[in-house]
Protein backbone atom coordinates (compact mmCIF):
# COMPACT_ATOMS: atom_id res chain seq x y z
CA UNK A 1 12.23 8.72 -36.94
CA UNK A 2 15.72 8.79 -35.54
CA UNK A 3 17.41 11.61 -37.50
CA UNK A 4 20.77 10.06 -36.93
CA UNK A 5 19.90 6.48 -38.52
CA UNK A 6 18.29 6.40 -41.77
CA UNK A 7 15.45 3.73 -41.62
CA UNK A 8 13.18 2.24 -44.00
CA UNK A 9 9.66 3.71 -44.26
CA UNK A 10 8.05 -0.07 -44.14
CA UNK A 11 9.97 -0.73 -40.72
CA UNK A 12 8.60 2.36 -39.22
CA UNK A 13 5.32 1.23 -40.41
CA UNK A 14 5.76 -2.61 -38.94
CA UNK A 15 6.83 -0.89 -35.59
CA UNK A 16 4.00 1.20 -35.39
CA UNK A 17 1.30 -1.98 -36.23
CA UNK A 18 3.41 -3.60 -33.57
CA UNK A 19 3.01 -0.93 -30.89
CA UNK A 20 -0.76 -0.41 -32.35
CA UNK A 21 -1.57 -4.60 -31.03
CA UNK A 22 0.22 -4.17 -27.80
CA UNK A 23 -2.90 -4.35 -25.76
CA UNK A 24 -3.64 -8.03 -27.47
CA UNK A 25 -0.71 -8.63 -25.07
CA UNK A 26 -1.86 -9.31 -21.05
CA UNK A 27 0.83 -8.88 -18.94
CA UNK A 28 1.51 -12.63 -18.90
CA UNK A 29 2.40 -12.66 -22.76
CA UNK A 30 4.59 -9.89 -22.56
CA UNK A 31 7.63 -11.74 -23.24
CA UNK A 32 5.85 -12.47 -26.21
CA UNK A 33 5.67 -8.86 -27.49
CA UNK A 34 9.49 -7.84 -26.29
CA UNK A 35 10.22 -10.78 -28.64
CA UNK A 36 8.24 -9.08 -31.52
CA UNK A 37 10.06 -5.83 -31.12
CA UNK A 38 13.42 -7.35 -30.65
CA UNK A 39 12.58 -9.23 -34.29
CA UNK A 40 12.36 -5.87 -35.68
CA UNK A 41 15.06 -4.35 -33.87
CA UNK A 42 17.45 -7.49 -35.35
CA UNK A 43 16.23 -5.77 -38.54
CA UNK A 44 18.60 -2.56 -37.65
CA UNK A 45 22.47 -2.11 -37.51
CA UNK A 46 24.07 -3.21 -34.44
CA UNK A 47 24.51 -0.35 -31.94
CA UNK A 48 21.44 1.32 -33.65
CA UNK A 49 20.31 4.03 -31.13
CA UNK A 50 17.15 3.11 -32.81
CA UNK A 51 17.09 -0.16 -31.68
CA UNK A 52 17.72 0.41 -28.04
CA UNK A 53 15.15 2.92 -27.85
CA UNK A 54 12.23 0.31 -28.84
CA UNK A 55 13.91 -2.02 -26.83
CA UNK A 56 13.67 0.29 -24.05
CA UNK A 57 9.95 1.49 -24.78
CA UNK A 58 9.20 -2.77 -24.96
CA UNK A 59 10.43 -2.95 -21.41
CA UNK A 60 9.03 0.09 -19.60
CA UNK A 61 5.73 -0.84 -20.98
CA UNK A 62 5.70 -3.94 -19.97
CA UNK A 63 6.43 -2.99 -16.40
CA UNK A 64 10.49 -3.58 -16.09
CA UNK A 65 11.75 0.04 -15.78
CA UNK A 66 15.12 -1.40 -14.33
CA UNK A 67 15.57 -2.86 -17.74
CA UNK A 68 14.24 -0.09 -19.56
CA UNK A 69 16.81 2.72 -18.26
CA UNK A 70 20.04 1.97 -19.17
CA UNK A 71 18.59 1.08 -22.94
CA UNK A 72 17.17 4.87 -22.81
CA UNK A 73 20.43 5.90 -22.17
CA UNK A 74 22.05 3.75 -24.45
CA UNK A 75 19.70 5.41 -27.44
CA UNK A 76 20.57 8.87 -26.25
CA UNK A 77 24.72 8.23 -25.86
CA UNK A 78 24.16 6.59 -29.06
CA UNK A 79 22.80 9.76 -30.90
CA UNK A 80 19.37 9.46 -30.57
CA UNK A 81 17.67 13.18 -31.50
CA UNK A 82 14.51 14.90 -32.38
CA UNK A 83 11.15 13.55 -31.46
CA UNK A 84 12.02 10.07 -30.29
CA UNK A 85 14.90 11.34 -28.56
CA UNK A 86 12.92 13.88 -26.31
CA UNK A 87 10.32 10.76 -26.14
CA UNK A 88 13.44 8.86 -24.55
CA UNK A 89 14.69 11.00 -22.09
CA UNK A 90 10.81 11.69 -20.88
CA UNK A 91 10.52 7.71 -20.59
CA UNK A 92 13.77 7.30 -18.76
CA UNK A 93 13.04 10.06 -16.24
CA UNK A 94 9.64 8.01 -15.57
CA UNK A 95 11.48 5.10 -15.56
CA UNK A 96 14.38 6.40 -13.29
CA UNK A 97 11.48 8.02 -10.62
CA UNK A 98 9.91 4.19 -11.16
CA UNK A 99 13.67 2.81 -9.47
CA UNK A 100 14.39 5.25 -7.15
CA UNK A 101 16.54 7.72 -9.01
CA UNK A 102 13.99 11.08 -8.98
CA UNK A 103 16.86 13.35 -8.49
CA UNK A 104 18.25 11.81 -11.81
CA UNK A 105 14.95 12.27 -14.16
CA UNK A 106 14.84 16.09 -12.18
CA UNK A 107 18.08 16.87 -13.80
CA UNK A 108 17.83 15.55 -17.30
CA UNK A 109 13.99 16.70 -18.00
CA UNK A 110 14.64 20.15 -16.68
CA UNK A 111 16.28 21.50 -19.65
CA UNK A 112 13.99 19.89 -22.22
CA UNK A 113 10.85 22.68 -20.07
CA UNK A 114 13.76 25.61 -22.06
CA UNK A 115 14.09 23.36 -25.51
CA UNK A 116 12.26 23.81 -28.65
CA UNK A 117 8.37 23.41 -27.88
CA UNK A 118 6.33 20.73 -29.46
CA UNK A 119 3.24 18.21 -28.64
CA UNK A 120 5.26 16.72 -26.07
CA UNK A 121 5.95 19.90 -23.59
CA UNK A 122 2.76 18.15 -21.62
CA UNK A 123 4.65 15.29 -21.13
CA UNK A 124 7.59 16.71 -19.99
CA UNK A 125 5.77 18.71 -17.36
CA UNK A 126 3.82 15.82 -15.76
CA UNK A 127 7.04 13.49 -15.68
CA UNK A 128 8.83 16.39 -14.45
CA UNK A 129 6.13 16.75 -11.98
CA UNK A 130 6.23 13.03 -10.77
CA UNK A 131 9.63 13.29 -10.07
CA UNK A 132 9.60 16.83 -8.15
CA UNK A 133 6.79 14.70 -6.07
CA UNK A 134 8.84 11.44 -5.73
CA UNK A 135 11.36 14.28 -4.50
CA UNK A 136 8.57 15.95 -1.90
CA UNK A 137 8.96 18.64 -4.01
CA UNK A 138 5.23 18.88 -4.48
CA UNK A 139 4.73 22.80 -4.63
CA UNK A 140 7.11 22.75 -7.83
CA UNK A 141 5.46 19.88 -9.22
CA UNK A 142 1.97 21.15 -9.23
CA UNK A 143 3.21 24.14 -10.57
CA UNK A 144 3.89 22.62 -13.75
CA UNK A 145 1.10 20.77 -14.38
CA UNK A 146 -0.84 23.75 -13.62
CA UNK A 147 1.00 25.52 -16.37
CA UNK A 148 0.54 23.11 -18.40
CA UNK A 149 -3.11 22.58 -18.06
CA UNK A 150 -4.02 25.98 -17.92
CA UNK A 151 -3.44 26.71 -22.15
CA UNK A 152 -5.86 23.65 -22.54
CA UNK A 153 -8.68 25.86 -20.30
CA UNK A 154 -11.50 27.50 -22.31
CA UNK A 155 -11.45 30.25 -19.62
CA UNK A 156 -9.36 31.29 -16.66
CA UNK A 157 -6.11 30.52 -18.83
CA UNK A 158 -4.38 33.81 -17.26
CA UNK A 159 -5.44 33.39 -13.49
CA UNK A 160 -3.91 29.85 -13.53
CA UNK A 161 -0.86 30.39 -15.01
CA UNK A 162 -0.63 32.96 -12.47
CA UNK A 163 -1.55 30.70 -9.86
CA UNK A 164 0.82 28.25 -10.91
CA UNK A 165 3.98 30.99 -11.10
CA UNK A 166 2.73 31.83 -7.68
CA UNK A 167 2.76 28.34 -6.31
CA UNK A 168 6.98 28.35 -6.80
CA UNK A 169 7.45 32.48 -6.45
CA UNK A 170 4.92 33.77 -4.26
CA UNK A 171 6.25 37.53 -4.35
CA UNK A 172 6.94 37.32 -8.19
């Protein structure tokens, strides 16, 4: 939930069940499914950072990242926090790397890897990661996603986060 917008419980709901069937939609029907979330995005105040956000997520997923990024951005000038606004500014660094603008996604995830830690500190590292690539930064990139995988190791947790420290700081 947006912490900035209040928004009814049964919308939240609708939008999830409408994210839920967005397989049912093959790539040639996905005007079809923009047009469902833009139904429930009518739903919401104008200027709802809400609203641009799920706009945004309709049109990255549906393979139109040019569209998608200046919605993301619209949903974070607009006050877009918490949980779906980390989710946006993961989904417009892939999107930005997706157009050309690594160097862009670089700057604005690299703060979020010192933010408050939750279930979505994965993500952050692999989009990171894509972007350090996109950047021929690869050294950096696998560095992160070697941190990141190692806590999910049953063993050799220690020697891989070492490795991956390593990988970026060879003498530290």
């Amino acid at each position: 939930m947006c912490e900035s917008v209040p928004v009814n419980e049964d919308w939240e709901k609708r939008v999830d069940a409408a994210w839920a069937s967005f397989d049912e939609y093959p790539e040639e029907r996905a005007a079809e499914f923009r047009a469902v979330i833009d139904a429930l995005v009518a739903e919401l105040p104008d200027g709802s950072p809400l609203g641009a956000f799920e706009r945004a997520c309709a049109w990255d997923s549906t393979g139109h990242s040019d569209k998608a990024a200046p919605l993301y951005r619209e949903a974070l000038a607009g006050g877009l926090s918490g949980y779906k606004g980390r989710r946006a500014k993961i989904q417009l660094s892939s999107s930005l790397r997706n157009i050309g603008q690594a160097e862009e996604g670089v700057k604005l995830l690299t703060p979020e890897l010192d933010g408050p830690s939750d279930e979505l500190d994965d993500a952050v590292r692999a989009t990171l990661a894509l972007c350090l690539s996109s950047l021929g930064r690869d050294r950096e990139g696998l560095s992160l996603v070697l941190g990141a995988l190692a806590a999910h190791l049953p063993r050799y947790q220690r020697s891989m986060a070492n490795y991956a420290r390593a990988l970026v700081d060879p003498e530290g």
